[in-house]
N, C-alpha and C. Protein backbone atom coordinates (compact mmCIF):
# COMPACT_ATOMS: atom_id res chain seq x y z
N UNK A 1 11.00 -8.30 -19.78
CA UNK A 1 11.76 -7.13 -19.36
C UNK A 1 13.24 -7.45 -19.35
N UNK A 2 13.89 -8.14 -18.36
CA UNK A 2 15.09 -8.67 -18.31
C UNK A 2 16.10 -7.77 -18.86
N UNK A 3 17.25 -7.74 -19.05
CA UNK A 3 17.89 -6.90 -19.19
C UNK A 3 17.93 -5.49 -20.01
N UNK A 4 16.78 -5.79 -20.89
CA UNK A 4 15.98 -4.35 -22.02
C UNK A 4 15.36 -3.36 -21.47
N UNK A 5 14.73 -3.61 -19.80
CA UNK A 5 13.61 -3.14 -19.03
C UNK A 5 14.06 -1.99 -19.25
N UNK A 6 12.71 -1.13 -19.81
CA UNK A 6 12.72 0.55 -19.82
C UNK A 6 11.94 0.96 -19.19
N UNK A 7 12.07 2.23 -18.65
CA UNK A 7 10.97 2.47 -17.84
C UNK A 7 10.92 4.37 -18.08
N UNK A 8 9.98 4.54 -17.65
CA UNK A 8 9.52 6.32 -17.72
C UNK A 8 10.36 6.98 -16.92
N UNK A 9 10.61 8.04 -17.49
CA UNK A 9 11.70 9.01 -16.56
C UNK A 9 11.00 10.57 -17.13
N UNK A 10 9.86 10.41 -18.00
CA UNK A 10 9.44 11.61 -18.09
C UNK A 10 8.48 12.23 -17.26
N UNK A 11 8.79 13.60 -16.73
CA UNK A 11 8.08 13.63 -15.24
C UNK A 11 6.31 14.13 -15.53
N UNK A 12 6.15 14.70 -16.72
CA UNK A 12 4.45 14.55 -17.32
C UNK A 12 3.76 13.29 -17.26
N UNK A 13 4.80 12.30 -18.12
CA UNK A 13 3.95 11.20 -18.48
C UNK A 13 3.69 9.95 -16.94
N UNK A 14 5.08 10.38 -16.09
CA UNK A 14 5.19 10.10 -14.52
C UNK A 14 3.87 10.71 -13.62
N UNK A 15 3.57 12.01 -14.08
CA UNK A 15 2.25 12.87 -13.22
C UNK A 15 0.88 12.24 -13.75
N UNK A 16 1.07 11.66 -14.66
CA UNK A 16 0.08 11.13 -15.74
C UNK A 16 -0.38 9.86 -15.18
N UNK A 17 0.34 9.17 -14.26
CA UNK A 17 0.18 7.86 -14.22
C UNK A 17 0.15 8.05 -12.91
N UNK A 18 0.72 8.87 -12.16
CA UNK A 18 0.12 9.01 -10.67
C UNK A 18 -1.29 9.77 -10.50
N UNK A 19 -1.50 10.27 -11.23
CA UNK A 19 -3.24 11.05 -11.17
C UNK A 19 -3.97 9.93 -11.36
N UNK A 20 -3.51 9.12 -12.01
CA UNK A 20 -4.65 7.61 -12.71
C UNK A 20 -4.26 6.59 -10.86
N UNK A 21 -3.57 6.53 -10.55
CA UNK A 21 -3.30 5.93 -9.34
C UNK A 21 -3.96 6.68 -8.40
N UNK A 22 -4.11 8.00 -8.26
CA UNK A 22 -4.59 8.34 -7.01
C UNK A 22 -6.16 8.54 -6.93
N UNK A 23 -6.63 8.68 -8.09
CA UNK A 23 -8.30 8.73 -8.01
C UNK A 23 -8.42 7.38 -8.14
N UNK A 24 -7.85 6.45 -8.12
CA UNK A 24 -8.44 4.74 -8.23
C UNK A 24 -8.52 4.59 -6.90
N UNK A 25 -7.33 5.50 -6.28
CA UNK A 25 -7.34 4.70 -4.61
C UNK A 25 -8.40 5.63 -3.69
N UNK A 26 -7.99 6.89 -4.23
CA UNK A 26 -9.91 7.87 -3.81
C UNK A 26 -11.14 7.11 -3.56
N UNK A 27 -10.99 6.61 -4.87
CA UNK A 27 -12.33 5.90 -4.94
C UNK A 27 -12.76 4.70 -4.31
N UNK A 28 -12.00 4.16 -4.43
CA UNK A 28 -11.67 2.75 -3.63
C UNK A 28 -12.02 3.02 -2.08
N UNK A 29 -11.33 3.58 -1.43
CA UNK A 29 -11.57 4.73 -0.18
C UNK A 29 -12.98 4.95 -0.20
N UNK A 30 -13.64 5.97 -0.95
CA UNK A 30 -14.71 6.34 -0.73
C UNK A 30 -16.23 5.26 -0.69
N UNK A 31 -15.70 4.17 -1.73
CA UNK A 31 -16.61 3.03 -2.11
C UNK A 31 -16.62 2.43 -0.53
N UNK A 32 -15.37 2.11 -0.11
CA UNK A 32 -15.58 0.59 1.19
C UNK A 32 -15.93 1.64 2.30
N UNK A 33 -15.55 2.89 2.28
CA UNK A 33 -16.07 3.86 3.82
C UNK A 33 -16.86 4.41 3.81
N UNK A 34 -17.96 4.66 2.73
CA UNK A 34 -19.21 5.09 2.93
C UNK A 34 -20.07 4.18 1.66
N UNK A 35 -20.07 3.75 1.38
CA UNK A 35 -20.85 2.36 0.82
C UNK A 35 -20.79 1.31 0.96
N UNK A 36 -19.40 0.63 1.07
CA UNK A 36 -19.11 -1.03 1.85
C UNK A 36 -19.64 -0.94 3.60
N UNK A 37 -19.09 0.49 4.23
CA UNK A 37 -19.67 0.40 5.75
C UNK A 37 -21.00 0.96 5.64
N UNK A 38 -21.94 0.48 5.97
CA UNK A 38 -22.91 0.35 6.27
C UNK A 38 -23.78 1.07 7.55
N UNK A 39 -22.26 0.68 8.36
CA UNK A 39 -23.23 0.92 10.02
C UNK A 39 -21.64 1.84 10.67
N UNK A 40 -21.32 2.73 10.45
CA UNK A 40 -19.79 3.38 11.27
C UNK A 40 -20.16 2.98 12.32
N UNK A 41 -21.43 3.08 12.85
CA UNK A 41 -21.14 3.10 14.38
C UNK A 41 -20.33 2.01 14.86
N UNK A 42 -20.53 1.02 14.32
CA UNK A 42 -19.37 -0.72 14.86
C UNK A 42 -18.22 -0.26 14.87
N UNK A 43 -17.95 0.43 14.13
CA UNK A 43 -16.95 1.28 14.12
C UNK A 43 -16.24 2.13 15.09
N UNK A 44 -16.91 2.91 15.27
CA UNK A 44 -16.84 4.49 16.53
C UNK A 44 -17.47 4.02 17.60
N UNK A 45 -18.29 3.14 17.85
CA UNK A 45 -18.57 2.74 19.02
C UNK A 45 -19.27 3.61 19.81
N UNK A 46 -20.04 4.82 19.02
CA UNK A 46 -20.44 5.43 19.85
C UNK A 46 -21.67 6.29 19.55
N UNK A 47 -22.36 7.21 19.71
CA UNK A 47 -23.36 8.06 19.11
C UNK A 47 -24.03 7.99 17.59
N UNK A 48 -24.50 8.88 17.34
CA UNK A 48 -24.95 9.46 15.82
C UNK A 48 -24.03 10.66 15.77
N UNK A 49 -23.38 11.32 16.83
CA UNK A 49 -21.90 11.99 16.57
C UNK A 49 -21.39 11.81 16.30
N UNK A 50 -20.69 10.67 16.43
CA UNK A 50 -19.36 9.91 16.56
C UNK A 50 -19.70 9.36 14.91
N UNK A 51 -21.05 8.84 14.32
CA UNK A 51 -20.76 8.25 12.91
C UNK A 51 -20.79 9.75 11.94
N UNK A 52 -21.65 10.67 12.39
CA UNK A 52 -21.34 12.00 11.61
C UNK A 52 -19.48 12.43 11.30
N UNK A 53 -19.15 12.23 12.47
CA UNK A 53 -17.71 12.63 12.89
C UNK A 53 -16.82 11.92 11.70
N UNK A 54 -17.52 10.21 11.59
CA UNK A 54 -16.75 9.30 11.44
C UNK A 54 -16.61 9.43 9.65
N UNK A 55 -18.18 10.22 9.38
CA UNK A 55 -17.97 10.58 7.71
C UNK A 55 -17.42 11.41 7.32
N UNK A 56 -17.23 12.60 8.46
CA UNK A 56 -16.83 13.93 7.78
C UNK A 56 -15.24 13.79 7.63
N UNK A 57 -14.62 12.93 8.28
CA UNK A 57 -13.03 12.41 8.62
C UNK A 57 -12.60 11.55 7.48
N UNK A 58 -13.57 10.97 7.02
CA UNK A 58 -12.99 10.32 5.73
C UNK A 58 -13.32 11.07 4.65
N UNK A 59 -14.39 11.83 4.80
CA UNK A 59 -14.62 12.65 3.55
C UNK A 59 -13.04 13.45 3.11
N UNK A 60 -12.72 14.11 4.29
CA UNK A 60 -11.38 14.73 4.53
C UNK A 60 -10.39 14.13 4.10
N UNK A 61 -10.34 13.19 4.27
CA UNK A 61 -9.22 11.75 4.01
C UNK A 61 -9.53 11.85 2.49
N UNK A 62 -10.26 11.38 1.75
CA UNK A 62 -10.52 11.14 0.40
C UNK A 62 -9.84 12.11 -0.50
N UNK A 63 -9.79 12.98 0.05
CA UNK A 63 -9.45 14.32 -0.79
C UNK A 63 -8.00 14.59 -0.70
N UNK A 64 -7.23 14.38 0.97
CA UNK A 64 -6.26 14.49 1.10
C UNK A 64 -5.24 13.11 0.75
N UNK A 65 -5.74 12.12 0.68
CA UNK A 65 -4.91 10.41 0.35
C UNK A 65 -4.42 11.02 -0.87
N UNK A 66 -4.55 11.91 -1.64
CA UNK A 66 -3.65 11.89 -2.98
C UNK A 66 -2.34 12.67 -2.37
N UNK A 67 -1.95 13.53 -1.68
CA UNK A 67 -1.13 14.45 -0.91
C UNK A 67 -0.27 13.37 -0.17
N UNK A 68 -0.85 12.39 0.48
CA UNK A 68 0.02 11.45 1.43
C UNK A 68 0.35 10.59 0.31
N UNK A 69 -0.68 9.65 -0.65
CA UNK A 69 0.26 9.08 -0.78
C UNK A 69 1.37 9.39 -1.95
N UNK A 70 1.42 10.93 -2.36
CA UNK A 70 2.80 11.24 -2.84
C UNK A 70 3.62 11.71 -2.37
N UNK A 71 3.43 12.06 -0.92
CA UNK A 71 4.52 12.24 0.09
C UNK A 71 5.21 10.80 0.22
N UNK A 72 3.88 9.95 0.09
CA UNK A 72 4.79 8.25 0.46
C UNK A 72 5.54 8.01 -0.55
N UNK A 73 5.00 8.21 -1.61
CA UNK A 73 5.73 7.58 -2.96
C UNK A 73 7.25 8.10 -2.85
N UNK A 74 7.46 9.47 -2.61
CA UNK A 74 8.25 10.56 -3.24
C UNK A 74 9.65 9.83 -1.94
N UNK A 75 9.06 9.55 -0.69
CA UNK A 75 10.05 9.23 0.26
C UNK A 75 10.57 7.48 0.06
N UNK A 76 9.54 7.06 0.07
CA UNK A 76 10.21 5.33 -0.57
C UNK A 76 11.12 5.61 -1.52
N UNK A 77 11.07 6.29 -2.61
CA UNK A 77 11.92 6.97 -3.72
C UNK A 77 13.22 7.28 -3.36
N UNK A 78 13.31 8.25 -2.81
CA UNK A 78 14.37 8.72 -2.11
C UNK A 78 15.19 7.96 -1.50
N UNK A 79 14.60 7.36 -0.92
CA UNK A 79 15.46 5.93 0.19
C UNK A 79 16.28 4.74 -0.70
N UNK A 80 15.24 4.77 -1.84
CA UNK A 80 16.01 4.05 -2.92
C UNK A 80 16.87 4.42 -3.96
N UNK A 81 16.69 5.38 -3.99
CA UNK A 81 17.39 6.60 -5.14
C UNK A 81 19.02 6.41 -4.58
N UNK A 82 19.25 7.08 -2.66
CA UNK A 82 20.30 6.91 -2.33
C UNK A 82 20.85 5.90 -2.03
N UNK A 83 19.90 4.48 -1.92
CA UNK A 83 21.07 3.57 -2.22
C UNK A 83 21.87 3.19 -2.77
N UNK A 84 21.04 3.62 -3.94
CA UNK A 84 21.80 3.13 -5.44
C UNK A 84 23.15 3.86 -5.23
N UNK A 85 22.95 5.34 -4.93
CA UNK A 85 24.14 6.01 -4.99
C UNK A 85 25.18 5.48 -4.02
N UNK A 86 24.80 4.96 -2.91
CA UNK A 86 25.97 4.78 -1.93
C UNK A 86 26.28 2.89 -2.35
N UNK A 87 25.11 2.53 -2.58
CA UNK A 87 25.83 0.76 -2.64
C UNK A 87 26.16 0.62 -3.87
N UNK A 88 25.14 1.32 -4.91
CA UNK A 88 25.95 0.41 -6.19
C UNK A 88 26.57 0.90 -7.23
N UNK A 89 26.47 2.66 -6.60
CA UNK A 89 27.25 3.91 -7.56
C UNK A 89 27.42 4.06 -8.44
N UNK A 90 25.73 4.14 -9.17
CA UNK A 90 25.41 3.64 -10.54
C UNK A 90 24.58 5.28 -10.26
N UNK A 91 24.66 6.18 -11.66
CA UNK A 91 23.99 7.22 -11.68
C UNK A 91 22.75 7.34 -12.43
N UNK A 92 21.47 7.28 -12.16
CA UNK A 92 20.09 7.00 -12.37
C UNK A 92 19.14 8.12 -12.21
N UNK A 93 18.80 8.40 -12.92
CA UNK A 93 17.38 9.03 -12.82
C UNK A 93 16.69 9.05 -11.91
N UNK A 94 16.01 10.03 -10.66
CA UNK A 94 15.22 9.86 -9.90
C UNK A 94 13.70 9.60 -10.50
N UNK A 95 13.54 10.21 -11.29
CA UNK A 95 12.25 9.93 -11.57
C UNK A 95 11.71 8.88 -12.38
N UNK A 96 12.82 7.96 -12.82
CA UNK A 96 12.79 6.38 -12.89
C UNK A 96 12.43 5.65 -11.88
N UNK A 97 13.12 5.76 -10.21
CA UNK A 97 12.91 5.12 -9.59
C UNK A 97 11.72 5.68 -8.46
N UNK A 98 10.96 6.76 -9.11
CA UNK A 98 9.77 6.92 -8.71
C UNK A 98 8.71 6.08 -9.59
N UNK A 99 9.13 6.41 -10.64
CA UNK A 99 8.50 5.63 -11.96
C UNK A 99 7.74 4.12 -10.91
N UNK A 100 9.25 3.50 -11.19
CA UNK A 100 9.55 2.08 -10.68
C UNK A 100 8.57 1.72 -8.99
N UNK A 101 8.63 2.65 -7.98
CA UNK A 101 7.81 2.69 -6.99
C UNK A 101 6.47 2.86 -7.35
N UNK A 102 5.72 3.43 -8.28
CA UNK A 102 4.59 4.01 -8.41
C UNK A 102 4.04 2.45 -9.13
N UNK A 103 4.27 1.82 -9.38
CA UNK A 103 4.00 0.42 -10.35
C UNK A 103 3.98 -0.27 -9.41
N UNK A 104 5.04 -0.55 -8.58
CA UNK A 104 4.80 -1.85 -7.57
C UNK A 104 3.65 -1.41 -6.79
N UNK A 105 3.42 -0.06 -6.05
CA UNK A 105 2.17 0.58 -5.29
C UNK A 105 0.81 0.01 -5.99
N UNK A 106 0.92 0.02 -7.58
CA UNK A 106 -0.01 -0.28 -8.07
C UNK A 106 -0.54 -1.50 -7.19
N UNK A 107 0.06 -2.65 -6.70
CA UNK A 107 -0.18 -3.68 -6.71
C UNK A 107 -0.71 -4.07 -5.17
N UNK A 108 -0.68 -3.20 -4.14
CA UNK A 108 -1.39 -2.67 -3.00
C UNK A 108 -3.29 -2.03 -2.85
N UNK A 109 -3.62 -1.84 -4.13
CA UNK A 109 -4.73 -1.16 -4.58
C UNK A 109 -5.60 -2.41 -4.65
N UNK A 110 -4.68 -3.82 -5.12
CA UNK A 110 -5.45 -5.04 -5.43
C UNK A 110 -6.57 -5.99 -4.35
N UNK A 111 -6.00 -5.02 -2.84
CA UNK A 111 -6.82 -5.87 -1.93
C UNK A 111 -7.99 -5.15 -1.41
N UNK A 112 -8.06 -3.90 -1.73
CA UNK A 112 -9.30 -3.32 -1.89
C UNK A 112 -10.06 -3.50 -3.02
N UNK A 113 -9.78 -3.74 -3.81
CA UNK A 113 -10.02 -4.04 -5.80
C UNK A 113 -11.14 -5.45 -5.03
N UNK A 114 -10.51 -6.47 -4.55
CA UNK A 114 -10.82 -7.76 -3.97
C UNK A 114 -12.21 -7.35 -2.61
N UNK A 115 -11.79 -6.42 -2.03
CA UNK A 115 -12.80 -6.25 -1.09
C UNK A 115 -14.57 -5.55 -1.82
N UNK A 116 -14.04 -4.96 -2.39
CA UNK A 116 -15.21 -4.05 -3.43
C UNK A 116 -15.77 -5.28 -3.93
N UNK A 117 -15.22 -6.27 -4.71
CA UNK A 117 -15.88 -7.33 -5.36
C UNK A 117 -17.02 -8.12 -4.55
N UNK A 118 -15.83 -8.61 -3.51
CA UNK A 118 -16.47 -9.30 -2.62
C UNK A 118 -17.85 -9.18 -1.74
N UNK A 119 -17.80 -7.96 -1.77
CA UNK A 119 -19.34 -7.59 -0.78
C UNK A 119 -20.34 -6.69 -1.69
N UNK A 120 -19.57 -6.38 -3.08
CA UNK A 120 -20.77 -5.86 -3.73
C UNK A 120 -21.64 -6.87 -4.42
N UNK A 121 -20.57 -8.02 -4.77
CA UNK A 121 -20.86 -9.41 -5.67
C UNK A 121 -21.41 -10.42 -5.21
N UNK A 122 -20.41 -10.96 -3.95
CA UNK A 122 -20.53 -12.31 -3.93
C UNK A 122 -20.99 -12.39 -2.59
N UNK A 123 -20.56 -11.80 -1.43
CA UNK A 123 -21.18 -11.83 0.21
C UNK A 123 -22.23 -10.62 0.03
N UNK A 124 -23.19 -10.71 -0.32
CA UNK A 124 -24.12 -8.93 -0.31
C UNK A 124 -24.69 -9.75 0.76
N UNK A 125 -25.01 -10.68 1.93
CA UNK A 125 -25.37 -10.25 2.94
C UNK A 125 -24.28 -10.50 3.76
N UNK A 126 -23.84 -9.52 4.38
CA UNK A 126 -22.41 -9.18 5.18
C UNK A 126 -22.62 -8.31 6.53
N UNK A 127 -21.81 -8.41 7.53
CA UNK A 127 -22.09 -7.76 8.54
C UNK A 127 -20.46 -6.77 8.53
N UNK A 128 -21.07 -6.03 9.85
CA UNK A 128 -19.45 -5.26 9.32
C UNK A 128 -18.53 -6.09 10.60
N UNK A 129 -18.95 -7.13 11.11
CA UNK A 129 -17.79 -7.96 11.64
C UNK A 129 -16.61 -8.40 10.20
N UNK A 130 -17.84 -8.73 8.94
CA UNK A 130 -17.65 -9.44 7.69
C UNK A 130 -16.63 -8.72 7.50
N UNK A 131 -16.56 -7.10 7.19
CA UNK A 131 -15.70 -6.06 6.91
C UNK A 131 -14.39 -5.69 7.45
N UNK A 132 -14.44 -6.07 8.57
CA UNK A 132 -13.29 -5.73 9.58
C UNK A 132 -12.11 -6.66 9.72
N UNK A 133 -12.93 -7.64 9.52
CA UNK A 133 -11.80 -9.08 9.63
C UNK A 133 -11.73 -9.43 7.88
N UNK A 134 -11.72 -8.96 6.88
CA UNK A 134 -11.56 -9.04 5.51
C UNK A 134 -10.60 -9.04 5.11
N UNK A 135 -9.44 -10.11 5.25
CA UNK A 135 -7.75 -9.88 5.13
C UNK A 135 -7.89 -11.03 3.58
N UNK A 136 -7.84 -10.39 2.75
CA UNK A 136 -7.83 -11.43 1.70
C UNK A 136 -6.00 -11.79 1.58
N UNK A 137 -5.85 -13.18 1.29
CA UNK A 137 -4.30 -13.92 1.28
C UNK A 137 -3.62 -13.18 2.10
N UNK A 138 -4.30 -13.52 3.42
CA UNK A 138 -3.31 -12.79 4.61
C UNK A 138 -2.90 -14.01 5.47
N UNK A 139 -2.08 -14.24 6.08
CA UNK A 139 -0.89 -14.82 6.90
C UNK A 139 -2.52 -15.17 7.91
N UNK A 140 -2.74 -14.29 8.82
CA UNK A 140 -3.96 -13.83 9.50
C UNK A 140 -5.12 -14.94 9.39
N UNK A 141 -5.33 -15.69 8.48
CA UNK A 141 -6.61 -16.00 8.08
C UNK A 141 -5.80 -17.61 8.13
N UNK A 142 -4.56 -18.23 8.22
CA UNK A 142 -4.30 -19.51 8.38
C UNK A 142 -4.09 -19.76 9.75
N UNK A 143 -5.07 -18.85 10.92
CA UNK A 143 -4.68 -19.25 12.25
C UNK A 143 -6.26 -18.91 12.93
N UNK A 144 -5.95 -19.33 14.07
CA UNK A 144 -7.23 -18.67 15.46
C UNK A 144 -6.61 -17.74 15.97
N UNK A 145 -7.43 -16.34 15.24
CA UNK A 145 -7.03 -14.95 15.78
C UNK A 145 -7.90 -14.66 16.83
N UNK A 146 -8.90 -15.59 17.20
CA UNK A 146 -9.57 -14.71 17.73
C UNK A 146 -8.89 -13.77 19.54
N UNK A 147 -8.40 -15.11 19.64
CA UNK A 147 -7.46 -14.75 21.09
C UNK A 147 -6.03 -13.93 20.57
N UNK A 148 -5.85 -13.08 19.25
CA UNK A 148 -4.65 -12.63 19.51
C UNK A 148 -4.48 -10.95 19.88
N UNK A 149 -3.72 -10.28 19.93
CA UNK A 149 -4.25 -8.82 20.83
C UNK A 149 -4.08 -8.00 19.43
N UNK A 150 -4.66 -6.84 19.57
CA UNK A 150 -4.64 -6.09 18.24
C UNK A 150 -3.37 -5.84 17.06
N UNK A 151 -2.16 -5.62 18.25
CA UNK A 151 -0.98 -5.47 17.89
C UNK A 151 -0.57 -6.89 16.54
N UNK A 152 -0.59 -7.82 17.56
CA UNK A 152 -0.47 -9.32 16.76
C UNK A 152 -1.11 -9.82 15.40
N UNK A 153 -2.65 -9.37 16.19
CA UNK A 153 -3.87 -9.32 14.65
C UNK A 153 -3.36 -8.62 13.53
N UNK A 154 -3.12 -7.39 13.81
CA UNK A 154 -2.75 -6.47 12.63
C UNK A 154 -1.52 -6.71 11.72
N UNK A 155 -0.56 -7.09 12.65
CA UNK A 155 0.59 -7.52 12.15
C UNK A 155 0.94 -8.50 11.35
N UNK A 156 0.05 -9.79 11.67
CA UNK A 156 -0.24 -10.66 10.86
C UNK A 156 -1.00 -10.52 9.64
N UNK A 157 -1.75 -9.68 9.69
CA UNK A 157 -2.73 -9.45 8.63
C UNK A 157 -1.48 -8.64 7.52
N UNK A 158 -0.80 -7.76 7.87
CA UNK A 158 0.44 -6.90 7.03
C UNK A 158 1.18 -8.08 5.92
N UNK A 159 1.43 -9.09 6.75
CA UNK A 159 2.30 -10.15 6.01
C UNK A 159 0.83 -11.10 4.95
N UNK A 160 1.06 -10.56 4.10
CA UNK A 160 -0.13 -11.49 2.53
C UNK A 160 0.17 -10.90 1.25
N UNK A 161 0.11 -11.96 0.51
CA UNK A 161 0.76 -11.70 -0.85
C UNK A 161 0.89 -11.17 -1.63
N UNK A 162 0.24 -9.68 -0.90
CA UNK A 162 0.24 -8.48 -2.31
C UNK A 162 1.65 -7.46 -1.47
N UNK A 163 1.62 -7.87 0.11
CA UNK A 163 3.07 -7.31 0.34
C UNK A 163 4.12 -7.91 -0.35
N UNK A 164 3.92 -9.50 0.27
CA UNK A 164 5.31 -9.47 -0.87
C UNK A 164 5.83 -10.17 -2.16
N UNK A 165 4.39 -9.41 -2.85
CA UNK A 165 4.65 -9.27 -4.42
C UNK A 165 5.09 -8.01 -4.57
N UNK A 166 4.58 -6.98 -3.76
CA UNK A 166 5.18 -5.96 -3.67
C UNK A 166 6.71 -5.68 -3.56
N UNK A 167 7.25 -6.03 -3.02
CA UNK A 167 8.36 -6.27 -2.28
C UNK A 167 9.59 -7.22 -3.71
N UNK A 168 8.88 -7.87 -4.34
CA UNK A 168 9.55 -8.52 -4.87
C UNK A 168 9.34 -7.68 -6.37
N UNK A 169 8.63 -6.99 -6.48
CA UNK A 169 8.27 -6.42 -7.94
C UNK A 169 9.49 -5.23 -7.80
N UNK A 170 9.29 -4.58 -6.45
CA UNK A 170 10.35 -3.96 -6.30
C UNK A 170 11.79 -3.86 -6.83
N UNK A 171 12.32 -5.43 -6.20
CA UNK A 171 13.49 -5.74 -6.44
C UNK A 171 13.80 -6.04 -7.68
N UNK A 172 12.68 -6.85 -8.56
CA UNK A 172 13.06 -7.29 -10.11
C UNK A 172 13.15 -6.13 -11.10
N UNK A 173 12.44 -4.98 -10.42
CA UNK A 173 12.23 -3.62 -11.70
C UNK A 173 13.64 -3.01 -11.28
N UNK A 174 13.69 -2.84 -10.22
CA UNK A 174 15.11 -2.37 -9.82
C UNK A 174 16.35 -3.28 -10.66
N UNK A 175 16.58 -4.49 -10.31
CA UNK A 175 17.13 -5.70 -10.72
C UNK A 175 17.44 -4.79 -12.69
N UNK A 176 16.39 -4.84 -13.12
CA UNK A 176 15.90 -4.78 -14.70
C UNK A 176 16.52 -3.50 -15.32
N UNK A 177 16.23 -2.94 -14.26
CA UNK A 177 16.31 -1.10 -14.41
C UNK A 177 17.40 -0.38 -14.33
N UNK A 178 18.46 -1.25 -13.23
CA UNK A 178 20.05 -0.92 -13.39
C UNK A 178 20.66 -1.98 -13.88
N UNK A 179 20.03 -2.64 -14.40
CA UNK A 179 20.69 -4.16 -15.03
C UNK A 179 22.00 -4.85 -13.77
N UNK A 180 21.68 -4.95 -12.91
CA UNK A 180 22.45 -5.17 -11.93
C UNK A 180 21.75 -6.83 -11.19
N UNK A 181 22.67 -7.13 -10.24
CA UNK A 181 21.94 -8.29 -9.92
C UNK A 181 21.27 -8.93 -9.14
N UNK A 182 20.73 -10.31 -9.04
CA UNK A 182 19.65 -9.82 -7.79
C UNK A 182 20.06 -9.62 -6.38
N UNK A 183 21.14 -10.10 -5.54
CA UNK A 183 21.52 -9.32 -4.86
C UNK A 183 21.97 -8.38 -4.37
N UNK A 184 22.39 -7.55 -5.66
CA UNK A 184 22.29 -6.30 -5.41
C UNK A 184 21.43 -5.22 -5.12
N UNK A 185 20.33 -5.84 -5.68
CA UNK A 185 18.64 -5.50 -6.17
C UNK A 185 18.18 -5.15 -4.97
N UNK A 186 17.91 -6.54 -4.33
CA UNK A 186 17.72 -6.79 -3.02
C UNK A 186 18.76 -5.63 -1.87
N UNK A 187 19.54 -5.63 -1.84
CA UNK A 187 20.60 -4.63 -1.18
C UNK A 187 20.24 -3.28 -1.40
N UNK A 188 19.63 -2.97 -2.20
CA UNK A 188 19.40 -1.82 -2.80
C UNK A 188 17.76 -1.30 -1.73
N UNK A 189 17.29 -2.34 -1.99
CA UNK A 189 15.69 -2.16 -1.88
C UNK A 189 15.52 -2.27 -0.26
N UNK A 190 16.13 -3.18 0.37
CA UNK A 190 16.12 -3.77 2.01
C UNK A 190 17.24 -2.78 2.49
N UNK A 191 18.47 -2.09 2.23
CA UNK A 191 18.70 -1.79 3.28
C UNK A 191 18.72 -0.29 3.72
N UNK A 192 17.94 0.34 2.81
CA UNK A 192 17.34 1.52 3.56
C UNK A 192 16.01 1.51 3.94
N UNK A 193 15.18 1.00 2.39
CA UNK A 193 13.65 1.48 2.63
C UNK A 193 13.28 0.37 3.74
N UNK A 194 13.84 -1.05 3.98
CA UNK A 194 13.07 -2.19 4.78
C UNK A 194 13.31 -1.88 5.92
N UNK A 195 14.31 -1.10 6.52
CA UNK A 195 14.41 -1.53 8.17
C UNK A 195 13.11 0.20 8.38
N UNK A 196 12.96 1.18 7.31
CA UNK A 196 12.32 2.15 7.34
C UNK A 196 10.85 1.61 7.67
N UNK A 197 10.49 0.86 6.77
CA UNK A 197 9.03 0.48 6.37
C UNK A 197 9.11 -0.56 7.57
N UNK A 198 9.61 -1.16 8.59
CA UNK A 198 9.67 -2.24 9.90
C UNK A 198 8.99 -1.19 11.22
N UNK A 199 10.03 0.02 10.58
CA UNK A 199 9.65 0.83 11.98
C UNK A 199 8.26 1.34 11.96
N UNK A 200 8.08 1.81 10.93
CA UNK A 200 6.76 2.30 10.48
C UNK A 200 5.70 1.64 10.46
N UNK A 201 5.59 0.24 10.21
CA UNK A 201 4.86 -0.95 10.45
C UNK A 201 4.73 -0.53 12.04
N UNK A 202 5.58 -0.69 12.47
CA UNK A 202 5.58 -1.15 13.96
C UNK A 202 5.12 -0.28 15.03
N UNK A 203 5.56 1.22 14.67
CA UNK A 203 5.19 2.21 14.94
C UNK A 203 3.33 2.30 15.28
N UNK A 204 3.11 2.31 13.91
CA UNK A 204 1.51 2.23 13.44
C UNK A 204 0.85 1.54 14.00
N UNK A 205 0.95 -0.02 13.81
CA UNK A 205 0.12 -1.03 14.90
C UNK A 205 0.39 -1.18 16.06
N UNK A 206 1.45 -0.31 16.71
CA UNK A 206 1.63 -0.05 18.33
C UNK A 206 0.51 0.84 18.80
N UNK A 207 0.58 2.29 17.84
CA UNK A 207 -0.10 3.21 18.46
C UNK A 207 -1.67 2.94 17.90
N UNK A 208 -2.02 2.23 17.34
CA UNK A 208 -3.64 2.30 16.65
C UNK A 208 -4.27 0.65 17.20
């Protein structure tokens, strides 16, 4: 790629490649929450209500995850779109640097990709303790979690190498894409969307 890096700015062939992204992650969804889980109730902790409840909520979810995550896409976008304009006042295509977001996302899909394998392939006898604690190349898994509080658990589990390949795919397509350099890249990418995506992290595993 390096300084040649081209990327899509056409907004068909852009809709084209987010429809192929969002039924992968549908599915993905639908495979580990009603075929990888086994038993919701470990889950819900509670009735044959509570696992009815617990299917009809993801069924819901399945259908709607394409809606969120192009609300997500479209706002990471944005956050990056105006940096460019205010730090490096370079005039760009938005729908390049949706382009450019929708590719690194790709690479978030990979640890469910890994979980599907894993318990359809290689653990088929699994419990859903097996399921719950399933942090593949997570931070999480080089310690004794068992004593840590949910907040901590989760948080740790966030930090593993498909975040930040993520994170870094980010910066190099960006890097590639305004032919600019890597600290600028970086400047570009950290200082709107990162302190955004901290709160939101933080937010999330506070309240859940």
């Amino acid at each position: 790629m390096g300084n040649n890096f081209e990327i899509v700015t056409d907004r068909k062939e852009i809709f084209k490649f987010f429809l192929f992204y969002a039924v992968v992650n549908s599915l993905l969804l639908y495979y580990i929450h009603d075929i990888i889980i086994t038993d919701p109730q470990y889950f819900t902790g509670g009735n044959m209500n509570s696992v009815r409840l617990f299917r009809n909520v993801w069924s819901v979810i399945y259908f709607l995850s394409p809606l969120y995550e192009f609300i997500k896409l479209a706002v990471i976008s944005v956050l990056i779109y105006q940096a460019i304009k205010l730090f490096i006042k370079i005039k760009v295509q938005f729908w390049g640097v949706l382009y450019i977001v929708l590719l690194a996302q790709m690479l978030l899909l990979i640890p469910d990709v890994l979980e599907l394998i894993w318990f359809t392939f290689i653990k088929t006898d699994y419990s859903m303790i097996d399921v719950e604690y399933f942090n593949p190349l997570s931070v999480v898994n080089l310690i004794d979690y068992e004593n840590l509080s949910n907040y901590s658990y989760e948080l740790l589990c966030s930090i593993n190498l498909f975040n930040i390949l993520y994170w870094g795919l980010l910066v190099y397509l960006i890097k590639g894409y305004l032919k600019i350099t890597l600290k600028d890249s970086m400047k570009v990418v950290f200082c709107f969307y990162g302190p955004l995506s901290f709160v939101y992290s933080f937010t999330f595993y506070l309240f859940t």
